[in-house]
N, C-alpha and C. Protein backbone atom coordinates (compact mmCIF):
# COMPACT_ATOMS: atom_id res chain seq x y z
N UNK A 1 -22.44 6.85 -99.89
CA UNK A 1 -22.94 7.03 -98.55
C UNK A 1 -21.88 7.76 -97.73
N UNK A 2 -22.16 9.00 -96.56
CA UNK A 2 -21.50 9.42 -96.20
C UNK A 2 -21.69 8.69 -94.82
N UNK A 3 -19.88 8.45 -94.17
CA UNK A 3 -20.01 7.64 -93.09
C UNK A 3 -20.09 9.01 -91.51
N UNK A 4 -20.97 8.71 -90.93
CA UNK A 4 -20.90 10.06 -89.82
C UNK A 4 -21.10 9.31 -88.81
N UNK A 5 -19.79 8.63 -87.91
CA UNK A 5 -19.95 8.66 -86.30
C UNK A 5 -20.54 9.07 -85.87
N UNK A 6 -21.14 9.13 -84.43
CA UNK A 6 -21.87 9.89 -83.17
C UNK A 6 -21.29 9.20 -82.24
N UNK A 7 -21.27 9.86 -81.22
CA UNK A 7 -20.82 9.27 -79.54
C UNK A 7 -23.09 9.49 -78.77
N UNK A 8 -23.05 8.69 -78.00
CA UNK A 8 -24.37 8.73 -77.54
C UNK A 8 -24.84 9.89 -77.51
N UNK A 9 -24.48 11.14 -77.07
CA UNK A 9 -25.10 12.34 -77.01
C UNK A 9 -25.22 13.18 -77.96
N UNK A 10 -24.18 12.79 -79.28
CA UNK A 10 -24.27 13.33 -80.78
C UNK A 10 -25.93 12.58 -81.01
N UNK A 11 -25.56 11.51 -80.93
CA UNK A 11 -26.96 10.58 -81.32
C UNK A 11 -28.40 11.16 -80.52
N UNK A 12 -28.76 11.07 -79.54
CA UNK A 12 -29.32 11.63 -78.67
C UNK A 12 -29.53 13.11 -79.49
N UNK A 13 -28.44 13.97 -79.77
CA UNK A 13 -28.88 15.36 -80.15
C UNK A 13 -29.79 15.29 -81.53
N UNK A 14 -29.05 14.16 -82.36
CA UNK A 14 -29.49 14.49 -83.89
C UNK A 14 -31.02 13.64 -83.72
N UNK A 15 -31.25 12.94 -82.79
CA UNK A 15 -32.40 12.14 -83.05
C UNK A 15 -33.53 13.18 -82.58
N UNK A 16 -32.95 13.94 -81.61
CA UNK A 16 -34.32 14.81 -81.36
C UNK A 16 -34.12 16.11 -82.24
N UNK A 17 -33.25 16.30 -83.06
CA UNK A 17 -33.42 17.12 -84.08
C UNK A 17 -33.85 16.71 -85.79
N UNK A 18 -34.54 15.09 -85.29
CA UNK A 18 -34.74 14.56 -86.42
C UNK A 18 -33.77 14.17 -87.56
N UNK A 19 -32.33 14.07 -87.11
CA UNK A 19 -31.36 13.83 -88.20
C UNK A 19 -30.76 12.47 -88.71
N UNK A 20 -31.48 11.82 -87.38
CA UNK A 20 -31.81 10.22 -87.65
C UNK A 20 -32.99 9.34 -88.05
N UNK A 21 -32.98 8.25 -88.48
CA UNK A 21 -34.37 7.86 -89.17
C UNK A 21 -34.45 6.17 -89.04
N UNK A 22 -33.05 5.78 -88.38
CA UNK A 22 -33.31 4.40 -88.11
C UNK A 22 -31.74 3.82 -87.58
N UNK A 23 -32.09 2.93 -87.14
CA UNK A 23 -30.49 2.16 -86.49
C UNK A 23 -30.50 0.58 -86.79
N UNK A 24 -29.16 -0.15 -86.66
CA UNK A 24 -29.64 -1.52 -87.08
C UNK A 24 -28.40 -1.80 -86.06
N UNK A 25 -29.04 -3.21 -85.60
CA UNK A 25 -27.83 -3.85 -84.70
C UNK A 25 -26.85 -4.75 -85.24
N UNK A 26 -25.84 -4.96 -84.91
CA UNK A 26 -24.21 -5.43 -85.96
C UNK A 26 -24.05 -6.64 -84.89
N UNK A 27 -23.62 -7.70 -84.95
CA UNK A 27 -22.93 -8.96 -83.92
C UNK A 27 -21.30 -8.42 -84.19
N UNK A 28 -21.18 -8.07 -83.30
CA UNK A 28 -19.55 -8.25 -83.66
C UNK A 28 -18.79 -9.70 -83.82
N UNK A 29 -18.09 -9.46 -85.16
CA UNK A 29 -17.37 -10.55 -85.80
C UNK A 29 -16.75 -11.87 -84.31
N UNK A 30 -16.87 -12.98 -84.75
CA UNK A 30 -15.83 -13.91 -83.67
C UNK A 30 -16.88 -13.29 -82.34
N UNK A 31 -17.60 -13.50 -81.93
CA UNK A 31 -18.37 -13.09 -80.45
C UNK A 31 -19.30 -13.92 -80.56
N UNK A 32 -20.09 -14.36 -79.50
CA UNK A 32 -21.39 -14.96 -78.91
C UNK A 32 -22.42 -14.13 -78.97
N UNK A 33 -22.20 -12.48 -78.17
CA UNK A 33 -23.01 -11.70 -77.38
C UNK A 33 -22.62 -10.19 -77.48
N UNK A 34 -21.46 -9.81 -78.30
CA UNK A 34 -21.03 -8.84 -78.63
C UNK A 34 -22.07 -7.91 -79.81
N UNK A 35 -22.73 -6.38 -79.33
CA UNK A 35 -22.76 -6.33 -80.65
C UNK A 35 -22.63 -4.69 -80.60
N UNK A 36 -22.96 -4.22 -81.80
CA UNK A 36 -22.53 -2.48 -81.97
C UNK A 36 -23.65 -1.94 -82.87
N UNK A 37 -24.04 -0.95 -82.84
CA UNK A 37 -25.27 0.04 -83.39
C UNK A 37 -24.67 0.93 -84.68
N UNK A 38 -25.05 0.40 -85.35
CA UNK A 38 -24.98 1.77 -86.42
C UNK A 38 -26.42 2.09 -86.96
N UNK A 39 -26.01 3.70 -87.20
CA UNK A 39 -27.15 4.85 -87.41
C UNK A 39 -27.41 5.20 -88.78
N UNK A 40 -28.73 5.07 -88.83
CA UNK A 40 -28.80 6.08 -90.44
C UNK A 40 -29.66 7.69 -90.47
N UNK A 41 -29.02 8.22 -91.23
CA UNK A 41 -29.52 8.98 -90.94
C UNK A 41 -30.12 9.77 -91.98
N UNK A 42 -30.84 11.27 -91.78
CA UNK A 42 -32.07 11.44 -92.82
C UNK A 42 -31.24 11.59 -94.23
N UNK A 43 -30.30 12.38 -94.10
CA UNK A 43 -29.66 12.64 -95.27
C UNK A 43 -28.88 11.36 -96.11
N UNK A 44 -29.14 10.26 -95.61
CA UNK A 44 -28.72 8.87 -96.28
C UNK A 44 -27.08 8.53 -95.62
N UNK A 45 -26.94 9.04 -94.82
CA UNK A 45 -25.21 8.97 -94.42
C UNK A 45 -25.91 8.28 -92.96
N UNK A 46 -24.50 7.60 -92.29
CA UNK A 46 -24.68 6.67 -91.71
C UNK A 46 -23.65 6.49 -90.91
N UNK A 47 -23.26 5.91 -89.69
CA UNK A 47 -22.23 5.24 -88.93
C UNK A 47 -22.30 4.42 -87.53
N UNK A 48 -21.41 4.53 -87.26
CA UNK A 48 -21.18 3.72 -85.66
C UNK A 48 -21.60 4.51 -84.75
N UNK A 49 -22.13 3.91 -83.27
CA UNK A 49 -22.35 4.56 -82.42
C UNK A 49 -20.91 4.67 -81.67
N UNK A 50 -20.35 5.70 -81.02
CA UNK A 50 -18.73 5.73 -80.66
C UNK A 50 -18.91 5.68 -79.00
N UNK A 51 -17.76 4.90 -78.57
CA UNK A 51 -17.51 4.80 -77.12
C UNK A 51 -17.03 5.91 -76.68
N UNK A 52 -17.62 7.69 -75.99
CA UNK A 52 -17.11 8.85 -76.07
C UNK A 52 -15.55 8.80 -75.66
N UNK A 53 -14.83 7.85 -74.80
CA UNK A 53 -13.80 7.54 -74.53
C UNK A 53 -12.32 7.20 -75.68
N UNK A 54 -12.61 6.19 -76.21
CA UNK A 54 -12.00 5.76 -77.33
C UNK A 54 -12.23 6.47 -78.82
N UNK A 55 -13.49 6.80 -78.96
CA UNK A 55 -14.33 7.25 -80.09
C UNK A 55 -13.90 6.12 -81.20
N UNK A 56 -13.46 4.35 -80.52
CA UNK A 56 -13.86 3.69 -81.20
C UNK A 56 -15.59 2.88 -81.10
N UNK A 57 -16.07 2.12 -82.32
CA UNK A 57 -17.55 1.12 -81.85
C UNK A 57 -17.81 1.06 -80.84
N UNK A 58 -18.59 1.89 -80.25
CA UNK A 58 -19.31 0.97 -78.75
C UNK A 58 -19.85 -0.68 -78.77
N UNK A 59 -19.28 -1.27 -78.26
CA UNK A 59 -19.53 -2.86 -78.44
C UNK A 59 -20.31 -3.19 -76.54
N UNK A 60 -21.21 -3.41 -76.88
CA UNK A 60 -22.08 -3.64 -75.92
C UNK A 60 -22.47 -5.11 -75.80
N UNK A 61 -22.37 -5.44 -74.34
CA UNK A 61 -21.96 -6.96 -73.88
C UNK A 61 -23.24 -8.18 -74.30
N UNK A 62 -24.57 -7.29 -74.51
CA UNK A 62 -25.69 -8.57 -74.81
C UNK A 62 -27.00 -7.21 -75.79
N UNK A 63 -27.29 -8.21 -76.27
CA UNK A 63 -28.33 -7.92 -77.30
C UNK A 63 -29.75 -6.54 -76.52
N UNK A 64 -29.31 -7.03 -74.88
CA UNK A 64 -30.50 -6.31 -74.15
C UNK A 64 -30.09 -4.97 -74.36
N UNK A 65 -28.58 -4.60 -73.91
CA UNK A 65 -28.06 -3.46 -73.59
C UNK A 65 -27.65 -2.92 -75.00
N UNK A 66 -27.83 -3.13 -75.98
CA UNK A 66 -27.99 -2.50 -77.43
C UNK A 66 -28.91 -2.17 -77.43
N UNK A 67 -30.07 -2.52 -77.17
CA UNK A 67 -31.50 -2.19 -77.28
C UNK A 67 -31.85 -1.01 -76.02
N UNK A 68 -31.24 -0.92 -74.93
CA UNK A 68 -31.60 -0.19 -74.22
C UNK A 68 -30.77 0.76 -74.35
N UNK A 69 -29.62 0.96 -74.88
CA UNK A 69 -28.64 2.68 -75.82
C UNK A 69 -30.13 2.89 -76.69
N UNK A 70 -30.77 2.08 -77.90
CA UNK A 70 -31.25 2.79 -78.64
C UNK A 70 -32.64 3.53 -77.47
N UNK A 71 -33.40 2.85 -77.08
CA UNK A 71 -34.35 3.46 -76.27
C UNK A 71 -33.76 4.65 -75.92
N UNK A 72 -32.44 4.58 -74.79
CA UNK A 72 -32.25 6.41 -74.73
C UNK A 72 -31.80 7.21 -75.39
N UNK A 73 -31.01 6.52 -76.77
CA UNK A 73 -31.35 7.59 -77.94
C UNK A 73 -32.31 8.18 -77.93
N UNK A 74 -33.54 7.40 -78.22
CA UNK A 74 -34.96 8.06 -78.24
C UNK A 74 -35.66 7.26 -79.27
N UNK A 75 -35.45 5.94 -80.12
CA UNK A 75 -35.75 5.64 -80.66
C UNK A 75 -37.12 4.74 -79.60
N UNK A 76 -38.37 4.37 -80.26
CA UNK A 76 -39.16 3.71 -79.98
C UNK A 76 -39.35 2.18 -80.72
N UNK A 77 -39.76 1.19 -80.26
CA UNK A 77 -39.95 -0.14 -81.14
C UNK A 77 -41.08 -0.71 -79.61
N UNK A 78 -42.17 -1.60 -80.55
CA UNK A 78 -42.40 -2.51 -79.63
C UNK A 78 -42.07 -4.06 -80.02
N UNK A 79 -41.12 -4.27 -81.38
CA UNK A 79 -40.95 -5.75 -81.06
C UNK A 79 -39.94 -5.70 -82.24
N UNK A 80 -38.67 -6.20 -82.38
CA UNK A 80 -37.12 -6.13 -83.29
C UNK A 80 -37.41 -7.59 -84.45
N UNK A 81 -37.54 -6.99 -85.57
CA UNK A 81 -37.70 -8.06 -87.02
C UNK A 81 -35.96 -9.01 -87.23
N UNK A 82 -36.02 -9.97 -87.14
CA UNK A 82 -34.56 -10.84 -87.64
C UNK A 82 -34.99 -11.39 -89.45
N UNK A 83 -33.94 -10.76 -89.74
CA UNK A 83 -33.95 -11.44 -90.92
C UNK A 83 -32.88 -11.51 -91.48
């Protein structure tokens, strides 16, 4: 698997150029409410969503505000599977 970062607007670009095909949400390790997005993408390669600042994990404070990065990615869902 090839690992390929994005910062939100990489993500944002490749999703409306179709170069993404799905995302999954991560708990960050030792946290309550911490969690981080990684991307897959069409060509089977994959990574973190990056804080454009650090261009380390964007770690986002509650489960809502992970879900609302992917919405303005552009991804659509009407209801998130736990398993």
């Amino acid at each position: 698997m090839i690992e390929c970062n994005r910062t939100m607007e990489q993500a944002k670009r490749d999703f409306a150029a179709g170069r993404l095909t799905g995302a999954m949400l991560i708990r960050v390790p030792m946290t309550t409410s911490d969690w981080t997005i990684r991307l897959s993408g069409a060509k089977g390669d994959a990574g973190m969503l990056l804080d454009v600042q650090t261009l380390e994990p964007y770690c986002f404070a509650s489960l809502d505000k992970a879900v609302k990065a992917l919405d303005q990615i552009g991804f659509s869902f009407s209801q998130l599977k736990v398993v």
